[in-house]
Protein backbone atom coordinates (compact mmCIF):
# COMPACT_ATOMS: atom_id res chain seq x y z
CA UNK A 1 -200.67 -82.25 78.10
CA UNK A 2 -201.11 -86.12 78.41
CA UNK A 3 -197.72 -87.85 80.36
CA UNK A 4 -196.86 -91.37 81.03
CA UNK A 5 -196.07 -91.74 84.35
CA UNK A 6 -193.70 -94.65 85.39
CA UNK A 7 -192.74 -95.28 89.17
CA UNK A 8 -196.07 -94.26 89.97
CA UNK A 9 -196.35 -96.70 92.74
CA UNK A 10 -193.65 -95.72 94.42
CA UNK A 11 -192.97 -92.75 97.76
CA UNK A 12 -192.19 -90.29 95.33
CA UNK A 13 -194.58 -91.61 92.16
CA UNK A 14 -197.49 -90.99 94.48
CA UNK A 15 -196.91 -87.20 95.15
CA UNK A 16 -196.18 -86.45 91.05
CA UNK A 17 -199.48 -88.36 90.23
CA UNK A 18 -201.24 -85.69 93.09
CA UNK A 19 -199.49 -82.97 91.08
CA UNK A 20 -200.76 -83.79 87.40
CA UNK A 21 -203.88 -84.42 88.73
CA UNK A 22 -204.07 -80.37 90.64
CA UNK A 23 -202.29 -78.94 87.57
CA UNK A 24 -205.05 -80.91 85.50
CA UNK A 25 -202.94 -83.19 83.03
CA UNK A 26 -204.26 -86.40 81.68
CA UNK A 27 -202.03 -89.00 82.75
CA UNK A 28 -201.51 -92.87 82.42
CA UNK A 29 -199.78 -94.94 85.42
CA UNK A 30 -197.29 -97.73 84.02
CA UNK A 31 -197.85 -100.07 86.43
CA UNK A 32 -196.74 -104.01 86.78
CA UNK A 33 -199.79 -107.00 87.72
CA UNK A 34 -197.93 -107.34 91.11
CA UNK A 35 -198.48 -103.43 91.91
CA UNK A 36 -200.01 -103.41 94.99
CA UNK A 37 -203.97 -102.78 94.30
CA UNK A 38 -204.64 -100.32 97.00
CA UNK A 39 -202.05 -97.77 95.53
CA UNK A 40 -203.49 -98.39 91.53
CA UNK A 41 -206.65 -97.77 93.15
CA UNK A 42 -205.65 -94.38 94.63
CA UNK A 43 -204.13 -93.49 91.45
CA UNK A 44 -207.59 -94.37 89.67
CA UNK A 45 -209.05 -92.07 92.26
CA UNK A 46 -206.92 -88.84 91.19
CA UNK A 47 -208.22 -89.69 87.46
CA UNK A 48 -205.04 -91.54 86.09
CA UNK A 49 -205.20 -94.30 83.39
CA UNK A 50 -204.05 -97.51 84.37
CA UNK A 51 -202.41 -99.23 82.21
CA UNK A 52 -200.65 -102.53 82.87
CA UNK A 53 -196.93 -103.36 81.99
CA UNK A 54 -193.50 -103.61 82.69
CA UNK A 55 -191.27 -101.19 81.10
CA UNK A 56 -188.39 -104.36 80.88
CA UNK A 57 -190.92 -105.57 78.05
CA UNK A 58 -191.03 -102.99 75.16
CA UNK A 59 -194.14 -104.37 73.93
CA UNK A 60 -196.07 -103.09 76.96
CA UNK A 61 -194.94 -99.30 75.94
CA UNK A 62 -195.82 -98.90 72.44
CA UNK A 63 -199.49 -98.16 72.35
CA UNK A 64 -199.15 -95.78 75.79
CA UNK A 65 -196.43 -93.42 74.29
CA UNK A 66 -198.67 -93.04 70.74
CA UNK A 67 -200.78 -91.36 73.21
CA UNK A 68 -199.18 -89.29 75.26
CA UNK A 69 -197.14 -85.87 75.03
CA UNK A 70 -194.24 -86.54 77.61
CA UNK A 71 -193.19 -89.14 79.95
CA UNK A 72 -191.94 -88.76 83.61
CA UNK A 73 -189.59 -91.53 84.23
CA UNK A 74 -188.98 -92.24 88.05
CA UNK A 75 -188.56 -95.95 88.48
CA UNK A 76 -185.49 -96.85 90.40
CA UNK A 77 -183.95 -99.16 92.77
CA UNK A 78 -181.59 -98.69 96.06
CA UNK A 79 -180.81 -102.35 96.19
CA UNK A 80 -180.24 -104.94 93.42
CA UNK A 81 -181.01 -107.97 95.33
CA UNK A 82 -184.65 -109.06 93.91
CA UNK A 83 -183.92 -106.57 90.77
CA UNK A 84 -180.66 -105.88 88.84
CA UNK A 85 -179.43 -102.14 88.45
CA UNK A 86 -178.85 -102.38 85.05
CA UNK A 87 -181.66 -103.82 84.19
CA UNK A 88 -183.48 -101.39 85.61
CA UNK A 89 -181.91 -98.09 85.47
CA UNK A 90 -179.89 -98.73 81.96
CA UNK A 91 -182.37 -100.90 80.18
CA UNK A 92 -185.37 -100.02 81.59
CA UNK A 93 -184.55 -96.29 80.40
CA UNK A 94 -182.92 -97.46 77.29
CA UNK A 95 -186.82 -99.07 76.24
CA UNK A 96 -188.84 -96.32 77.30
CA UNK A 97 -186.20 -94.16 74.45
CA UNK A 98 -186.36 -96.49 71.95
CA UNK A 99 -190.17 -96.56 72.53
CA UNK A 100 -190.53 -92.56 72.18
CA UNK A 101 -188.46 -93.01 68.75
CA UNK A 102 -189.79 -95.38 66.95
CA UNK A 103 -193.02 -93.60 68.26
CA UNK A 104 -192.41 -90.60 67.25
CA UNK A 105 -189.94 -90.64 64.36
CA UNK A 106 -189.91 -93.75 63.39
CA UNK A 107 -186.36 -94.55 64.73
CA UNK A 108 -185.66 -98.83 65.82
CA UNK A 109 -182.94 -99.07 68.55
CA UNK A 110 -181.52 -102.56 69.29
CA UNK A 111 -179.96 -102.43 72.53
CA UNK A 112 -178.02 -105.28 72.96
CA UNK A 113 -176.08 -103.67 69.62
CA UNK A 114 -176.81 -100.05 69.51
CA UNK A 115 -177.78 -100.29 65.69
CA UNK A 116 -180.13 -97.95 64.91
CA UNK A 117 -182.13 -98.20 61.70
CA UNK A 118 -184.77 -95.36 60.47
CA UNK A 119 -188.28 -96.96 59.75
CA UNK A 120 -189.62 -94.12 57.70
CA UNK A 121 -188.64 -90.64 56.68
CA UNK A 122 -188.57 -88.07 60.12
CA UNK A 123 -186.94 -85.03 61.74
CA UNK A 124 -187.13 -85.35 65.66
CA UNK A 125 -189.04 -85.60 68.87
CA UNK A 126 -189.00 -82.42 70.03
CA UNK A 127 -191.93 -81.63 70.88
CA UNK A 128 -191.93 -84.51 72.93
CA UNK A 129 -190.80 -83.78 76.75
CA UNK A 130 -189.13 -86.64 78.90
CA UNK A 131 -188.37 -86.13 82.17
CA UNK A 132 -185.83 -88.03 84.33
CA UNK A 133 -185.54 -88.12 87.77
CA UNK A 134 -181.65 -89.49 88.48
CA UNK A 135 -180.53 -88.63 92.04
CA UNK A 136 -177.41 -86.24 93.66
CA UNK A 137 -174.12 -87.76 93.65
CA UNK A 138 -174.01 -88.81 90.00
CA UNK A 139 -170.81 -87.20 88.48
CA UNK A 140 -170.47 -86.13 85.13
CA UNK A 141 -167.43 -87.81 85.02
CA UNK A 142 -168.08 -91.68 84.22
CA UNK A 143 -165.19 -92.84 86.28
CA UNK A 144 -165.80 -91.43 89.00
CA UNK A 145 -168.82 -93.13 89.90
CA UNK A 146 -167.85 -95.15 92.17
CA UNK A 147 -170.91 -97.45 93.16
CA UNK A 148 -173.06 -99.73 91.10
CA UNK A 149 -175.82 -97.42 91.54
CA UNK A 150 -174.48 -94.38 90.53
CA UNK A 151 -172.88 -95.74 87.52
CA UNK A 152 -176.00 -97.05 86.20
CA UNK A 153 -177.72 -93.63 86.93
CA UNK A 154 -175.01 -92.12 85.07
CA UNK A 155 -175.69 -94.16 81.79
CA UNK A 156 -179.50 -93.76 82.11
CA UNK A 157 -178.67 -90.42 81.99
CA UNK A 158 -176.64 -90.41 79.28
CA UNK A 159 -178.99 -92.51 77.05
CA UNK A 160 -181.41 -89.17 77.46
CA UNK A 161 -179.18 -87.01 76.93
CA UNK A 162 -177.83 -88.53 73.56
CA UNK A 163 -181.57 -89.10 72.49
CA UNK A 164 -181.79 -84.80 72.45
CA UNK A 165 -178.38 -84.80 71.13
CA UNK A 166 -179.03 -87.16 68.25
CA UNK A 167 -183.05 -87.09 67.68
CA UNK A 168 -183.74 -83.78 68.92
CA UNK A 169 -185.39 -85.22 72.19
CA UNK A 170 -186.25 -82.12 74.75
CA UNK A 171 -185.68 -83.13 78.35
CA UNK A 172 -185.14 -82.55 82.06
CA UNK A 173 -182.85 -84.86 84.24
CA UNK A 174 -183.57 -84.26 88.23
CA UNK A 175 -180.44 -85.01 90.92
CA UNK A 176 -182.53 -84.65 94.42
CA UNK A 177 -180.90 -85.23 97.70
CA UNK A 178 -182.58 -87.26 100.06
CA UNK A 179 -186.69 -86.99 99.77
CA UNK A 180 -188.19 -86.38 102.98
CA UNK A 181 -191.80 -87.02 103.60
CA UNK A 182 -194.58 -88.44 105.69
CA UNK A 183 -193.35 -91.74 104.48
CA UNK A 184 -189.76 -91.68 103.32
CA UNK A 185 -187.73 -94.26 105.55
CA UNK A 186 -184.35 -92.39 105.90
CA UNK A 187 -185.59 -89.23 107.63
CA UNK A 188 -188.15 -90.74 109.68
CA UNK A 189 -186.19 -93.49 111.05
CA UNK A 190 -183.40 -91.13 111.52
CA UNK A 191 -186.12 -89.51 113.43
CA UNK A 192 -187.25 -92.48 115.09
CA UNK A 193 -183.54 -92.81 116.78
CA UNK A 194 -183.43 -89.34 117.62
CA UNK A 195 -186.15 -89.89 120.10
CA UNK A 196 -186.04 -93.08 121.43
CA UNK A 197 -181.99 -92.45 122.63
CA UNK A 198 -180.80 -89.58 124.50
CA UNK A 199 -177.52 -90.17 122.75
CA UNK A 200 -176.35 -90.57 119.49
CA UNK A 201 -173.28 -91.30 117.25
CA UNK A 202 -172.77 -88.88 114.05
CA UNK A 203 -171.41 -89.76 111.68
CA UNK A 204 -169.07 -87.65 109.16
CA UNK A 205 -169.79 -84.95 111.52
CA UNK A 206 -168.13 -82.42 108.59
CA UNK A 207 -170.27 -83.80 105.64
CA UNK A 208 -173.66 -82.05 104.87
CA UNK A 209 -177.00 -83.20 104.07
CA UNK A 210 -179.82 -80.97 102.37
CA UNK A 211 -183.08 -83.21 101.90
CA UNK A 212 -186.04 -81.98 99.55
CA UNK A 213 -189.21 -82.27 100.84
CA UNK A 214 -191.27 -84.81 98.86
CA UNK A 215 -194.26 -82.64 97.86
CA UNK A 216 -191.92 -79.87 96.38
CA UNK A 217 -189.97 -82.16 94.60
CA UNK A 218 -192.90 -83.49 92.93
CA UNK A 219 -193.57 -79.87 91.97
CA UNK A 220 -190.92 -78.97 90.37
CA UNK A 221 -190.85 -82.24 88.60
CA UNK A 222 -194.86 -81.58 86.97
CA UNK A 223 -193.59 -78.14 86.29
CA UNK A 224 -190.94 -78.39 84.66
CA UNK A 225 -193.26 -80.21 81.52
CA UNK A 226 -194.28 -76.37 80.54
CA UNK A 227 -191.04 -74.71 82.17
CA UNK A 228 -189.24 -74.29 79.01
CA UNK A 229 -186.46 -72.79 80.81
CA UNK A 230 -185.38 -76.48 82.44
CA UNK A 231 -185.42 -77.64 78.64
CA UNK A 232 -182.89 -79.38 76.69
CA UNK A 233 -182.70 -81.36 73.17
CA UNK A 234 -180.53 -81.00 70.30
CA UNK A 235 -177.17 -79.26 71.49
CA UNK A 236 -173.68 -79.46 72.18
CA UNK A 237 -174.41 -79.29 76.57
CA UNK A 238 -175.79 -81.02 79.19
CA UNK A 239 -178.38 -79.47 82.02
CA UNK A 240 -178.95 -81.06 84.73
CA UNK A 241 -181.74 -79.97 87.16
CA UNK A 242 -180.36 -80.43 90.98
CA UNK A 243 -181.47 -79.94 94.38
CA UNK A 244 -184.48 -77.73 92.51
CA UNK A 245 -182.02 -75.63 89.85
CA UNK A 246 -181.07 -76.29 86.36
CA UNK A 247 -177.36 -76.16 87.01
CA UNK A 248 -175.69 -76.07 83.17
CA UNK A 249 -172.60 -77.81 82.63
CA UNK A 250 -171.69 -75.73 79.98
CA UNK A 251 -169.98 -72.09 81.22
CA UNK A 252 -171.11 -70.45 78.57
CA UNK A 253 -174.90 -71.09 79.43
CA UNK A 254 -177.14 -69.32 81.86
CA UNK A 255 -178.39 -70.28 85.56
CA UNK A 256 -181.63 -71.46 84.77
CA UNK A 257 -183.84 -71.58 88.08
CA UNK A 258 -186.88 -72.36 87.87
CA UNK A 259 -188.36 -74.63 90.22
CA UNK A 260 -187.51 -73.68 93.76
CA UNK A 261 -190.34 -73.92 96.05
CA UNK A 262 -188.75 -74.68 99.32
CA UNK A 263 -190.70 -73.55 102.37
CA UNK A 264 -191.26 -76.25 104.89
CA UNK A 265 -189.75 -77.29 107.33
CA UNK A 266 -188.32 -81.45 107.34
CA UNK A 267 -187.71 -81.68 111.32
């Protein structure tokens, strides 16, 4: 299978790229001119195909998806001060869509509108896998998404989910908790505190926090492009794979786990 890898750059983009490159898959790396060269050089390195872009500009991700079988989307932003969250997580998932449509099927998207118009006679994309990584604490209830970020996560989620509703796309939406890794900045600073002061303040001393280590995350993620048990297209539900299990919102569907791989330890 050949994937188009976007957020490749980034703590967790880094650790997928290692895993298509073990589970031998052909890959191209999205990546913008400012990337910085040392990490498009590693990814060169593990075989990928650089290919320079910006998924903002929809004329950057024609000729990649002609060429590839599925895409794993992980671009994403904490903080909207150099970069907006809508024009990241909404838009920037909205093109990569539109791009796999008219792609595949032959289906034109205007997204300032939402008029779609059919360019020439098709079916669907499913054969086509995309794969979204979104994050835990999204709710399935617009409304109560509460922050900027979460709200935006929400509607890139939705746009996938109403591409396998109306154009048969199959996909996989991830919710991980916190990634933990050699170079994730939550855990380690946490960290960090923990041994520099004997004492420390906790805060919401009921709440609970279950982080996924970095390199099973990216695991699950590569996996799940043959796992046909974490897919979903064309139906009346929504799945949802979090903290490592497909967790279907519909009653009437099955528990689908598929991915769990959790065996080391964070701290």
């Amino acid at each position: 299978m050949k994937v188009l890898l976007t957020g490749s750059t980034g703590f967790l983009g880094r650790y997928v790229a290692q895993q298509l490159a073990k589970q031998k898959h052909k890959f191209i790396c999205l990546v913008r001119k400012t990337s910085n060269p040392n990490q498009v050089e590693y990814l060169s390195s593990l075989g990928a195909e650089i290919v320079y872009g910006d998924m903002l500009e929809p004329a950057a991700l024609e000729e990649p998806i002609k060429r590839v079988d599925a895409i794993i989307h992980l671009v994403g932003i904490i903080h909207d001060k150099q970069q907006d969250f809508v024009e990241v997580h909404v838009n920037g998932t909205q093109n990569l869509v539109n791009a796999v449509n008219e792609s595949k099927i032959g289906i034109s998207t205007n997204v300032t509108n939402n008029k779609k118009s059919a360019l020439k006679k098709s079916t669907s994309v499913s054969k086509f896998k995309f794969i979204y990584v979104s994050a835990l604490g999204v709710n399935n209830i617009p409304e109560k998404n509460e922050t900027k970020y979460f709200k935006t996560k929400y509607l890139a989620e939705e746009i996938v989910r109403d591409a396998g509703v109306n154009y048969g796309l199959t996909y996989t939406i991830f919710r991980p908790s916190i990634i933990a890794g050699r170079e994730d900045k939550s855990i380690n600073t946490f960290a960090a505190v923990i041994k520099k002061f004997p004492i420390i303040g906790v805060p919401a001393v009921k709440g609970k926090l279950q982080p996924i280590y970095v390199e099973d995350l990216a695991y699950c993620i590569v996996n799940s492009l043959k796992d046909k048990k974490s897919d979903e297209k064309n139906k009346n539900k929504k799945t949802t794979a979090k903290k490592g299990t497909a967790q279907n919102t519909n009653k009437n569907e099955s528990d689908n786990r598929f991915c769990i791989r959790q065996k080391k330890t964070v701290l």
